[in-house]
Protein backbone atom coordinates (compact mmCIF):
# COMPACT_ATOMS: atom_id res chain seq x y z
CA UNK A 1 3.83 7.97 -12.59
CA UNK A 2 3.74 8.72 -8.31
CA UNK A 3 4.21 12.38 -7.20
CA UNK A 4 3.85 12.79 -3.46
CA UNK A 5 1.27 15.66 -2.21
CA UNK A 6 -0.57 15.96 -5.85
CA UNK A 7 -2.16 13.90 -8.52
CA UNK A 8 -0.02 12.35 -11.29
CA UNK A 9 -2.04 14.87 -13.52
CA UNK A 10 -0.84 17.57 -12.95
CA UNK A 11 2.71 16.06 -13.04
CA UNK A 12 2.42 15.41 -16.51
CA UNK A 13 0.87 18.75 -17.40
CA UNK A 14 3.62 20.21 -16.12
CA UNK A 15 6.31 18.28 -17.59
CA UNK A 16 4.62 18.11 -21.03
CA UNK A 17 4.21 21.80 -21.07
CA UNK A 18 8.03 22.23 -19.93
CA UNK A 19 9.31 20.71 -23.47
CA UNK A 20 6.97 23.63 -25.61
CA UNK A 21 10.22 25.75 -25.81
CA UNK A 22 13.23 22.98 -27.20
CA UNK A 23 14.07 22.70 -30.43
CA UNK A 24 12.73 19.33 -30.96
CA UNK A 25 9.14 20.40 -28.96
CA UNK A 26 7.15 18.84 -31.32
CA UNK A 27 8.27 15.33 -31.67
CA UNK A 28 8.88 15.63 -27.88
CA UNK A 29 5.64 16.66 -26.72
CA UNK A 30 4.20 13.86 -29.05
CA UNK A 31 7.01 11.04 -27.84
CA UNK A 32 6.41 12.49 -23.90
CA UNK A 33 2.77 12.39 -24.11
CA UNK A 34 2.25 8.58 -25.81
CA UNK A 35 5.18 7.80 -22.83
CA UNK A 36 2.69 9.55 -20.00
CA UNK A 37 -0.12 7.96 -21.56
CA UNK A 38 1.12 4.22 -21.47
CA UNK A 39 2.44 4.96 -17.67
CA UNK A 40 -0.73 6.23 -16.54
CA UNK A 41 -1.98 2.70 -17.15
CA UNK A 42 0.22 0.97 -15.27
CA UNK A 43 -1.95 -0.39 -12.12
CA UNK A 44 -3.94 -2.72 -14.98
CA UNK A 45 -2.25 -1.81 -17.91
CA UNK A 46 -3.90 -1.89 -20.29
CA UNK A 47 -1.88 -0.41 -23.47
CA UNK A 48 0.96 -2.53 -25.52
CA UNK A 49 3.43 -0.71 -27.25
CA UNK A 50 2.38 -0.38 -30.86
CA UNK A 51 -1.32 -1.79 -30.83
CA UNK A 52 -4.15 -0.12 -31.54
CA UNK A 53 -6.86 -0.98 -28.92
CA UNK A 54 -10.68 -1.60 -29.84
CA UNK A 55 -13.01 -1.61 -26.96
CA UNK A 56 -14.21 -5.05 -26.88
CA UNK A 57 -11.71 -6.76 -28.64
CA UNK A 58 -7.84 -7.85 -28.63
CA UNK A 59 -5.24 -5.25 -30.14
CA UNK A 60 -4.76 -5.29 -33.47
CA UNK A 61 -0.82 -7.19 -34.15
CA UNK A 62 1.98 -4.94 -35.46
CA UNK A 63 5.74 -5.57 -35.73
CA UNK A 64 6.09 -3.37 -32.73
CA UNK A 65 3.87 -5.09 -30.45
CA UNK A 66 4.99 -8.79 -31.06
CA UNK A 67 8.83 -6.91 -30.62
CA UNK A 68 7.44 -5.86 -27.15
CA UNK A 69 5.71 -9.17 -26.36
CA UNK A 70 8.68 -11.10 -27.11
CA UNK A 71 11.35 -8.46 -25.18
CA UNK A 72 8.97 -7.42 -22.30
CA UNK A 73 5.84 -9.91 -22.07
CA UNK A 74 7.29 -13.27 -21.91
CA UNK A 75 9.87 -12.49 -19.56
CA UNK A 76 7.95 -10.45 -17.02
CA UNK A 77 4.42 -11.96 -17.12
CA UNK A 78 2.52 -9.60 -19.49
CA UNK A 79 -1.00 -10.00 -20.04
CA UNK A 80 -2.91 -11.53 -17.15
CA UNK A 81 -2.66 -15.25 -19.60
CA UNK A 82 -4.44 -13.31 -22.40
CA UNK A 83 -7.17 -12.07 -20.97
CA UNK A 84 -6.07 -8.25 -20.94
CA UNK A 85 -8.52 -7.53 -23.48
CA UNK A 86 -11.57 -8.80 -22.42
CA UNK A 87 -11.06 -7.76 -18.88
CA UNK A 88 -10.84 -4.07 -19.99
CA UNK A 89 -14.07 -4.88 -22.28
CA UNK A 90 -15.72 -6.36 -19.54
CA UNK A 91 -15.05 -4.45 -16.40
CA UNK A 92 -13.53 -0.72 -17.25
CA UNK A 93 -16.17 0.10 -19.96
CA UNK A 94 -15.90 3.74 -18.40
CA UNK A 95 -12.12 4.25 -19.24
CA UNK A 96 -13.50 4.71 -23.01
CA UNK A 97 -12.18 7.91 -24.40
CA UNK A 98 -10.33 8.64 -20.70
CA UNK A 99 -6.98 9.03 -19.80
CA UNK A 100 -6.45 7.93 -16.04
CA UNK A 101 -3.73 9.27 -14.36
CA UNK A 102 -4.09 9.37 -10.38
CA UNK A 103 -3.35 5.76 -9.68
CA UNK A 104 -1.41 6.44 -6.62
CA UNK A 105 -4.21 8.28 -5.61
CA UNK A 106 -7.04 5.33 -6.04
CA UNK A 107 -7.11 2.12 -7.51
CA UNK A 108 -10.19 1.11 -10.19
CA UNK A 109 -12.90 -0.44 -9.31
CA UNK A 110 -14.38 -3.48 -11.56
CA UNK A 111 -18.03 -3.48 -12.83
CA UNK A 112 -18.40 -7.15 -11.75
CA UNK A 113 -17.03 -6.15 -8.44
CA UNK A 114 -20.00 -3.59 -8.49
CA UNK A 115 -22.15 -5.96 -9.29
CA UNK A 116 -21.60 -9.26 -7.20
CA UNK A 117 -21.42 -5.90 -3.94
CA UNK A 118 -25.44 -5.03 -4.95
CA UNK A 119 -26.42 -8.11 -5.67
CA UNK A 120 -25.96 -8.61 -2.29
CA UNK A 121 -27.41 -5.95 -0.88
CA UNK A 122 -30.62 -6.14 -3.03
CA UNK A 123 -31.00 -10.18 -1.66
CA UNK A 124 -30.28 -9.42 2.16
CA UNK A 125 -31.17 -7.55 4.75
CA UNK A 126 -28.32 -6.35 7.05
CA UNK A 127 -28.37 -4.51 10.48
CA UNK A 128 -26.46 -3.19 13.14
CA UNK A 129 -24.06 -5.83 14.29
CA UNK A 130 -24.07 -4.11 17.72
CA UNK A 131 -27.50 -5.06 17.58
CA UNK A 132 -29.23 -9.01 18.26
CA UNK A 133 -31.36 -9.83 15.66
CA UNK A 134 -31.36 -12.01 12.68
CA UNK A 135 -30.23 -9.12 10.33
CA UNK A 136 -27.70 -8.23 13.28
CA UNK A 137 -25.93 -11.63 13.31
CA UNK A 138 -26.11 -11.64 9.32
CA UNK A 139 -23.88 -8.62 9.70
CA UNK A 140 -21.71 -9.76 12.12
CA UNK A 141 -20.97 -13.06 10.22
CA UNK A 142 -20.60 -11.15 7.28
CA UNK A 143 -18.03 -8.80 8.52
CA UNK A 144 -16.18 -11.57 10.58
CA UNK A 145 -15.75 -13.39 6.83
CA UNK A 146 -14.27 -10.69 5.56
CA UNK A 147 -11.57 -10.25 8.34
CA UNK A 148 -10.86 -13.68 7.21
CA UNK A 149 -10.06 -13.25 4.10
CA UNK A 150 -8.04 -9.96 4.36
CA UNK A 151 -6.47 -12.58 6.64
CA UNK A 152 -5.68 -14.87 3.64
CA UNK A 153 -5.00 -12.15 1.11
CA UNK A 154 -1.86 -11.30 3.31
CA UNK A 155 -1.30 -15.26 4.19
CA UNK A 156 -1.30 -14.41 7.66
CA UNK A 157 -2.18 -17.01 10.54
CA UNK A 158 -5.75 -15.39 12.21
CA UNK A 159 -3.70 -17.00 15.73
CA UNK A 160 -0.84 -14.57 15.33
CA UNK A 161 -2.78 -11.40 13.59
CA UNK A 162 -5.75 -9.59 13.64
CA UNK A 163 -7.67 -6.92 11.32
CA UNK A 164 -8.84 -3.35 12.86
CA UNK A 165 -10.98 -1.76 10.13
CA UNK A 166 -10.32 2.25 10.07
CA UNK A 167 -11.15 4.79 7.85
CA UNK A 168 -7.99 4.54 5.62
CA UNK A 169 -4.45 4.09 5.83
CA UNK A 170 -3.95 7.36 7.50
CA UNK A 171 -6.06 6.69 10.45
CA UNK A 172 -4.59 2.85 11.22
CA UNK A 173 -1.24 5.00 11.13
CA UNK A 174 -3.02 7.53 13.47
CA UNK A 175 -3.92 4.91 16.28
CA UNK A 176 -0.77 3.33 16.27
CA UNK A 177 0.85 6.58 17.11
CA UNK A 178 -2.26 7.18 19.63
CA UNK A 179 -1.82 4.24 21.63
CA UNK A 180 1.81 3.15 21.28
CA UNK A 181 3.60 3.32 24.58
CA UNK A 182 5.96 6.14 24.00
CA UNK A 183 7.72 7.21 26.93
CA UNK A 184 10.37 9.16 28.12
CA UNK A 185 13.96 7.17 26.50
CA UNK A 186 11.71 5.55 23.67
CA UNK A 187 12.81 5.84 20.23
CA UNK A 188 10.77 6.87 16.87
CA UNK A 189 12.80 5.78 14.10
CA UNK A 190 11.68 5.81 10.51
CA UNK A 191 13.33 5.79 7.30
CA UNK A 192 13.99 9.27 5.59
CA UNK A 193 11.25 8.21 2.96
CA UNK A 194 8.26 7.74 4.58
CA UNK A 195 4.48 9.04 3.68
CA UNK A 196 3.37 12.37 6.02
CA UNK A 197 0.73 10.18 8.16
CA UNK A 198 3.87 8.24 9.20
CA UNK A 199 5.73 11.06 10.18
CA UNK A 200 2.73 12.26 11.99
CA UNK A 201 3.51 10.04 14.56
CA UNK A 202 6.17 12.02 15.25
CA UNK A 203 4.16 14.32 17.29
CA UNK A 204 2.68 11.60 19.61
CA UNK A 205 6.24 10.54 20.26
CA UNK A 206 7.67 14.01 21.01
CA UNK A 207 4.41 14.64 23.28
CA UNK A 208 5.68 11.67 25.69
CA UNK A 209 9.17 12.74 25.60
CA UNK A 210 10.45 9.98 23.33
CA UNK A 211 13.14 10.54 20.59
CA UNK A 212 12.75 10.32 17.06
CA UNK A 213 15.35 10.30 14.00
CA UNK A 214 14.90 10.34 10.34
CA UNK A 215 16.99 6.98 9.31
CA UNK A 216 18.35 6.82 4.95
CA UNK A 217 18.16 3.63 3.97
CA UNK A 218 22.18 2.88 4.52
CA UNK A 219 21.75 3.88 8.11
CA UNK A 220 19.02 1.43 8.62
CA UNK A 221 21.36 -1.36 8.02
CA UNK A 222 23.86 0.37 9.79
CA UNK A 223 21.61 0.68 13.02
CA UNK A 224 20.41 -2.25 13.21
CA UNK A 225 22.87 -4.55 12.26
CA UNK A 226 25.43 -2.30 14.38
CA UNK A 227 25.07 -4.03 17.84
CA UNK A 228 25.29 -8.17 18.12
CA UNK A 229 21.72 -9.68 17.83
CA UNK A 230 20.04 -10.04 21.34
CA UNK A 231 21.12 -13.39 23.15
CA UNK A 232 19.00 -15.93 25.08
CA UNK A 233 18.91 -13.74 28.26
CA UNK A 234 17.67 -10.84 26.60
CA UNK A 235 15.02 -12.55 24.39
CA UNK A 236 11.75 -12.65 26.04
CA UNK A 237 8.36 -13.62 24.79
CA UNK A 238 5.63 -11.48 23.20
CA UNK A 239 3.51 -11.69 25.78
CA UNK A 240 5.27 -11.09 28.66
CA UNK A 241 6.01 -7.82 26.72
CA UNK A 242 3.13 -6.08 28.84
CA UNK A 243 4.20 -7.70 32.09
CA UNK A 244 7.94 -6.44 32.15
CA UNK A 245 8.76 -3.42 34.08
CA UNK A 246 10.97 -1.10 33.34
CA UNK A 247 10.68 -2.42 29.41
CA UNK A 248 10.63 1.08 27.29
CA UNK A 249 9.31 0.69 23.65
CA UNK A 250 11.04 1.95 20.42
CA UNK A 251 9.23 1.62 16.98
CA UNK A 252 10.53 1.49 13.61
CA UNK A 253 8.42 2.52 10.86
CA UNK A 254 8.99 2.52 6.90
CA UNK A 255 6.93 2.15 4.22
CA UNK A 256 7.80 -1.06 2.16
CA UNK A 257 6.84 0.80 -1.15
CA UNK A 258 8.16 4.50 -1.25
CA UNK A 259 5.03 6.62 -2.05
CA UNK A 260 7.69 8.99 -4.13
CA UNK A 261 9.99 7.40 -6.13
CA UNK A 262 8.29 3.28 -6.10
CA UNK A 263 11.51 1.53 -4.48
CA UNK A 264 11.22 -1.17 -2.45
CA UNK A 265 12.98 -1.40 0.35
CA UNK A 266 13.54 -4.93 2.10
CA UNK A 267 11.38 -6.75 4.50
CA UNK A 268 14.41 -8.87 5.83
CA UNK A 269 14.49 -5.36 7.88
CA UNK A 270 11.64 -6.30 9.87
CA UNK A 271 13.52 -9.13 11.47
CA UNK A 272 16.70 -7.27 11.84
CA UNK A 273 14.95 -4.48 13.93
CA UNK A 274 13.55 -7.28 15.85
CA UNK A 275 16.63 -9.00 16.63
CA UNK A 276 17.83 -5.48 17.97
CA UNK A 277 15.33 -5.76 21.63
CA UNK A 278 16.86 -6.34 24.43
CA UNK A 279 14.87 -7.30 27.66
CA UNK A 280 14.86 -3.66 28.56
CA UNK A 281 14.34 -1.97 25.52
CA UNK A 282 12.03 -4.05 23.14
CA UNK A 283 11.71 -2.97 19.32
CA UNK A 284 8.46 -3.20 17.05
CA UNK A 285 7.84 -2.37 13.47
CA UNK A 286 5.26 -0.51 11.58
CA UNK A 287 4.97 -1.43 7.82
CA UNK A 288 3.24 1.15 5.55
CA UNK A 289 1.77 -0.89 3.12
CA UNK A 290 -0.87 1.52 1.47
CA UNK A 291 1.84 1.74 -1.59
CA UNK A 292 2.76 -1.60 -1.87
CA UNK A 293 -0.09 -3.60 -1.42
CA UNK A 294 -1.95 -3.01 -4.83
CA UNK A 295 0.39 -4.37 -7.16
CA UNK A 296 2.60 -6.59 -4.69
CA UNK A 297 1.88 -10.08 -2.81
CA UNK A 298 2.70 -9.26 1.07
CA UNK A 299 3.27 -12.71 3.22
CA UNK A 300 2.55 -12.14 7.07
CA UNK A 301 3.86 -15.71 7.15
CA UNK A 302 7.76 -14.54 6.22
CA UNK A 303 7.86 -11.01 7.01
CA UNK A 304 5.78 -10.62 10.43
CA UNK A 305 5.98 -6.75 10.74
CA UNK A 306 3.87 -5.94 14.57
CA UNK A 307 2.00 -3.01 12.31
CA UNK A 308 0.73 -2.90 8.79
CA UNK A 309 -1.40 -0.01 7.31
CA UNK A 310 -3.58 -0.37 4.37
CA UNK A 311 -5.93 1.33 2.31
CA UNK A 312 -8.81 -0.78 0.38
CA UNK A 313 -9.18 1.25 -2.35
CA UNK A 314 -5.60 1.65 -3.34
CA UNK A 315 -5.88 -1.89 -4.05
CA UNK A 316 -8.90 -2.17 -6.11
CA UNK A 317 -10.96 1.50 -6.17
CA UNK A 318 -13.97 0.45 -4.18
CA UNK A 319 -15.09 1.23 -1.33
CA UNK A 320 -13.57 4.94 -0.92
CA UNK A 321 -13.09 5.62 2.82
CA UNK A 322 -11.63 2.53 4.68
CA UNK A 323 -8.71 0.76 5.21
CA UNK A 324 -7.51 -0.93 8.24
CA UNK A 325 -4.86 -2.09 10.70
CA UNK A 326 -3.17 -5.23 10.34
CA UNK A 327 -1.71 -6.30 13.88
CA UNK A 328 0.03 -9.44 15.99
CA UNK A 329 -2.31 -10.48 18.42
CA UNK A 330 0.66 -10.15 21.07
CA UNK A 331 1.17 -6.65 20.81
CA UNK A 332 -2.32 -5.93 21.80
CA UNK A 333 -1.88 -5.39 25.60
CA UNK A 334 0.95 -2.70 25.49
CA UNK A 335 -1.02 -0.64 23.49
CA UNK A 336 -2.85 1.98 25.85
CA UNK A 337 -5.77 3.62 24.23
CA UNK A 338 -7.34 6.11 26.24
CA UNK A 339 -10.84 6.97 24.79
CA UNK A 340 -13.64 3.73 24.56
CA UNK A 341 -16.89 3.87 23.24
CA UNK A 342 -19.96 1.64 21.64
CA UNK A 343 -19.22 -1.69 20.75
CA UNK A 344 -15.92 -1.54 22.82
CA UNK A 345 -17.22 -2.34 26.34
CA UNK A 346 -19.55 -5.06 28.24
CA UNK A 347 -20.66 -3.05 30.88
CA UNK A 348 -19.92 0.82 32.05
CA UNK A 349 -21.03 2.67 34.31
CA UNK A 350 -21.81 6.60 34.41
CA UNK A 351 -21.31 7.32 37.91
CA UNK A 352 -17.41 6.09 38.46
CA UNK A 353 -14.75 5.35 36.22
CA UNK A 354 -15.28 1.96 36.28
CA UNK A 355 -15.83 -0.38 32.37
CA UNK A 356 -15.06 -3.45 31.45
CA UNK A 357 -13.75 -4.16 27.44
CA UNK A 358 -14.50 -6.99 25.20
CA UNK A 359 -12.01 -9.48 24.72
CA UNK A 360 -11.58 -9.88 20.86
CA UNK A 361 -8.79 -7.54 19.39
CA UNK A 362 -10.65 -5.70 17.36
CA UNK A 363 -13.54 -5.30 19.33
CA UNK A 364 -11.10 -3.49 21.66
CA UNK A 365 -9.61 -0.71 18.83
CA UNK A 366 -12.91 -0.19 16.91
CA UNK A 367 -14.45 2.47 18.60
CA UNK A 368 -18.20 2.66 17.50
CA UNK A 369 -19.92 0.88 14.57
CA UNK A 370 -17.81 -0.08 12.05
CA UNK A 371 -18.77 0.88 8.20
CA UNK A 372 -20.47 -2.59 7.70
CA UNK A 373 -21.42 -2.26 4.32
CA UNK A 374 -18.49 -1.47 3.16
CA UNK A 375 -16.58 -3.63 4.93
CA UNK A 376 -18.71 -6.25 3.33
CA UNK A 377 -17.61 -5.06 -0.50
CA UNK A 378 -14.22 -5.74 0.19
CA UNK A 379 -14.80 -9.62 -0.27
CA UNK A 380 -15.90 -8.84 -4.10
CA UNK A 381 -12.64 -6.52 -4.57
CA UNK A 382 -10.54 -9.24 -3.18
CA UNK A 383 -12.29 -11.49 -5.36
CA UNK A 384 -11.54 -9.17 -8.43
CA UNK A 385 -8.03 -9.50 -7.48
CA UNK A 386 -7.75 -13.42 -7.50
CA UNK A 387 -9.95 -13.47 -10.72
CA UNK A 388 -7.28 -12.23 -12.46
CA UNK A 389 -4.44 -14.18 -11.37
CA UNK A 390 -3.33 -12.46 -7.73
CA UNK A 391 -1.29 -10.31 -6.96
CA UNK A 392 1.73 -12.02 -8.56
CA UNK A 393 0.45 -11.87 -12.07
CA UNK A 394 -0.44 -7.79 -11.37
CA UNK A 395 2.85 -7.64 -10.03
CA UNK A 396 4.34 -9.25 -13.24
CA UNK A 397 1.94 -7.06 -15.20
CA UNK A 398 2.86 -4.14 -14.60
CA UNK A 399 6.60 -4.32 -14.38
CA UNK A 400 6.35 -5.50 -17.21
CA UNK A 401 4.57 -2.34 -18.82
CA UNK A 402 7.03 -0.49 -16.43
CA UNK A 403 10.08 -1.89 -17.51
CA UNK A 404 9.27 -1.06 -21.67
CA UNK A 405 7.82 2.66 -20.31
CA UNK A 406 11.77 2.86 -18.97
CA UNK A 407 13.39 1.95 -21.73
CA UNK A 408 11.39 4.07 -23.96
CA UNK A 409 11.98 7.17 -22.06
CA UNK A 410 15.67 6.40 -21.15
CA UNK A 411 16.40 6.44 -24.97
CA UNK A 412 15.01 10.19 -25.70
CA UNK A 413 17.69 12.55 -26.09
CA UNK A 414 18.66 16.36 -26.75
CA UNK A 415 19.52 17.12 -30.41
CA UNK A 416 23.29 16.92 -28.83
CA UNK A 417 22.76 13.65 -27.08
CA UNK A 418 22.08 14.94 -24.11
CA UNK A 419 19.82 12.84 -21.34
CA UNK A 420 16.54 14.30 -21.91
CA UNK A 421 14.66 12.89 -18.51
CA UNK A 422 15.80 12.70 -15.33
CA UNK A 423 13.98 9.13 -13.44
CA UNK A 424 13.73 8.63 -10.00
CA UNK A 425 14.16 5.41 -8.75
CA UNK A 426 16.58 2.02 -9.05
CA UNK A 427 14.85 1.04 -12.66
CA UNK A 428 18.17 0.05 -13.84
CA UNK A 429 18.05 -2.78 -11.43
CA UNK A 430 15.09 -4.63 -13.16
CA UNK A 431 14.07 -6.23 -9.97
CA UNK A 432 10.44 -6.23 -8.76
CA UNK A 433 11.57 -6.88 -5.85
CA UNK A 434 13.43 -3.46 -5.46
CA UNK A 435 11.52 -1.20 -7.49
CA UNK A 436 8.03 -0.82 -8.36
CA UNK A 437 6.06 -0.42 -11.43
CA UNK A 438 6.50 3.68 -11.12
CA UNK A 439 8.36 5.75 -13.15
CA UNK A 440 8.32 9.10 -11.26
CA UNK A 441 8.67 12.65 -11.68
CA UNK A 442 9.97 12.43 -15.01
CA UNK A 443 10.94 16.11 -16.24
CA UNK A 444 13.70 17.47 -18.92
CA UNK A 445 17.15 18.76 -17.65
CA UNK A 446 17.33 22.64 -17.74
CA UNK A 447 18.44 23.82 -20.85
CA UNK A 448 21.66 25.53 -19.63
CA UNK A 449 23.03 22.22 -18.48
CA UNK A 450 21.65 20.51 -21.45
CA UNK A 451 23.21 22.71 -24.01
C-alpha cells in the first residue's frame, strides 16, 4: 500500500478500524487485514495466497496456493525461480513475527548485504579521498567503482551521464532547482502528480521570475505534442546549449512512478518534451525516480531524461541517508551553482574572488566530502539486487503478488453487493508498464452511499 505524507501503517489502521461498525465487521476486519497483510509485502513478497510459511523452509502446498501459482505465478514471474523461500530464510531473519508496512518509506536491507559491507570494512583501511595517501586513493577508487556501477544498474553510457551522490532524493531534486537557469520567460512545468521536493522547485523558479504550471497527465500530451517537432534550424547541439545567447531554459519534471496512487506514466514523454526546444527556448527533463526505481528496470540508454533523482535505500534499505543525481554530461555547463567548497576547487584564493573548479562533473556539484563509506555499501545492495534476478524478476514479482492482492479485494462486497473498496490506480489495466505493484488507499464507501 503507498499513502503520500504518512506511513502505510497508519493507513491500514485506519481503514481496518473504519469496517468495526458494518454488519459484516467481523469477516471484514479478518478478510481486510490478511488483504493488508499480503500487500505490505509487496517490495519482496514474500506471502502466497493460501500457504502457511515456516521460517526456513518452502510453504507448505494447498489447493489455494497451486490455484494462485497457476493464475498469478506463471504468468507474471512469481517467485524469484524458486528461491523465495530461502531468500527470506537467509537474509530477512528479522521479519520473524513482524508485519512490515512502510515500504514506500524504505526498502529492506539483506543480511548478506550487511555482511559482504563489514567485511570490507574490517579488511581495509579507508581515508579521506580529498586526502593523498594510500588509504586516500583506496577510497577514491572505491567510490569511483561504485559510480560505475550505478552507471550500469541504469544501463547508462558513463560518456553521456554522470552520478552526483547527495543526501537523498530530496536533495538531488534540491540542486537541480538551485542551479537550473531559471530566468525571467522560463517555464516550470510538472505533472499534477508529482512528490513535494519536486514541487519545491517551484520556489526557485518563481524567485527568478520564471513561470510554472501544474500539467494532468492529458495535458502533457496535449502540450507537447501541440506544436510541430523542432526542425533542422532549430535543433542545436547539447553543448552549444551554454554558448547560445538569448537561449531561455524551461524544465519539465514528473515522477515516472506516482508516489500516491503507483501509475506509471510514460517515458516516451521524455523525448516528446525534447522534441518541443527550439533554438531559443530549449527544454530539459527531470525524472523522479525515487518511486520507481526499486521494483522497476530504468534504461538511460532508451529514455535519456537530462535529470534523474534517486534514493539508495528505497531500492534496497541500506545505507539510510543518500541518494544521488543522475545527469547528461552536456547539461553540466548551464547549470550555475553559486556556493563552492572542499573538494570542488584547485586553487582559491581568500583575498579576491578569484577560484578555479575541477573538471570532472561531479567533482564540480559535490560540495565537501562525500559520505564515502556509504557510498561504498551501495556496491553490496546493488549486488543484492542482481543476486536475485534484477530488477525484472522484482518487477515480475511483485506484480504478480499485486495483481492477486487486486483481485482479492475487488471481489469483497456489502451484504447488498455493494463495492466495498474504493482503489486508486489503473489496476484494471494489468500492465507493469502502467501501474505499479501498489494498491493504495484502500478504504470502504460511506455507508449512506453504500446502503
Amino acid at each position: 500500500m503507498k499513502q503520500r505524507g504518512s506511513t502505510t501503517h497508519g493507513a491500514a489502521v485506519h481503514a481496518a478500524s473504519a469496517y468495526t461498525g458494518d454488519v459484516n465487521s467481523q469477516r471484514v476486519f479478518r478478510l481486510f487485514s490478511a488483504a493488508l497483510v499480503l500487500s505490505s509485502l509487496l517490495a519482496m513478497g514474500f506471502v502466497i495466497a493460501g500457504a502457511r510459511v515456516h521460517t526456513g523452509g518452502a510453504a507448505e502446498e494447498t489447493p489455494e496456493r497451486a490455484r494462485f501459482v497457476r493464475e498469478y505465478g506463471r504468468r507474471h514471474g512469481y517467485g524469484y525461480n524458486g528461491t523465495l523461500y530461502e531468500l527470506r530464510a537467509n537474509n530477512f531473519p528479522y521479519l520473524e513475527g513482524s508485519t512490515y508496512l512502510d515500504f514506500t518509506g524504505s526498502g529492506l536491507y539483506q543480511c548478506a548485504q550487511l555482511k559482504a559491507f563489514t567485511d570490507n570494512l574490517n579488511q581495509n583501511l579507508y581515508g579521506n579521498s580529498h586526502s593523498v595517501s594510500p588509504c586516500s586513493q583506496k577510497t577514491q577508487s572505491g567510490v569511483d567503482g561504485v559510480r560505475q556501477l550505478v552507471l550500469q544498474f541504469f544501463n547508462a553510457d558513463p560518456a553521456e551521464y554522470s552520478v552526483v551522490f547527495t543526501s537523498g532524493c530530496t536533495a538531488a531534486l534540491k540542486m537541480v532547482g538551485e542551479y537550473f537557469p531559471f530566468a525571467t520567460k522560463s517555464k516550470y512545468y510538472y505533472l499534477l502528480q508529482n512528490h513535494n521536493s519536486v514541487l519545491g522547485i517551484r520556489q526557485y523558479a518563481v524567485h527568478k521570475g520564471a513561470e510554472f504550471r501544474a500539467l494532468a497527465d492529458y495535458q502533457v500530451n496535449e502540450y507537447f505534442t501541440a506544436e510541430e517537432d523542432a526542425g533542422a534550424d532549430d535543433i542545436i547541439g547539447p553543448a552549444a546549449r551554454a554558448q547560445e545567447h538569448d537561449v531561455k531554459f524551461n524544465l519539465f519534471a514528473f515522477p515516472a512512478e506516482d508516489n500516491f496512487e503507483g501509475v506509471r506514466y510514460p517515458l516516451s514523454w521524455i523525448d516528446a518534451v525534447h522534441r518541443h526546444s527550439r533554438r531559443s527556448s530549449q527544454w530539459l527533463v527531470l525524472l523522479d525516480a525515487a518511486a520507481y526505481a526499486p521494483t522497476a528496470r530504468l534504461d538511460l540508454s532508451q529514455y535519456k531524461p537530462d535529470f534523474v533523482s534517486i534514493s539508495f535505500y528505497k531500492i534496497f534499505g541500506f545505507p539510510t541517508g543518500l541518494g544521488a543525481l543522475v545527469l547528461r554530461n552536456d547539461v553540466v555547463d548551464i547549470l550555475k551553482p553559486t556556493y563552492w567548497g572542499g573538494g570542488q576547487v584547485i586553487a582559491s584564493l581568500s583575498g579576491t574572488d578569484w577560484h578555479v573548479l575541477l573538471n570532472t562533473v561531479h567533482e564540480r556539484l559535490e560540495a565537501g566530502t562525500t559520505s564515502f563509506l556509504d557510498i561504498m555499501s551501495v556496491r553490496y545492495g546493488l549486488e543484492a539486487m542482481s543476486a536475485v534476478g534484477g530488477m525484472d524478476a522484482v518487477d515480475q514479482h511483485t506484480f504478480a503478488l499485486s495483481q492477486y492482492l487486486y483481485d482479492q479485494m475487488s471481489a469483497l462486497k456489502h451484504s447488498n453487493g455493494r463495492q466495498l473498496c474504493v482503489t486508486y490506480g489503473r489496476h484494471t489495466a494489468r500492465n507493469r508498464t502502467m501501474q505499479a505493484c501498489a494498491l493504495t488507499h484502500l478504504r470502504r464507501l460511506r455507508i449512506e452511499r453504500a446502503f
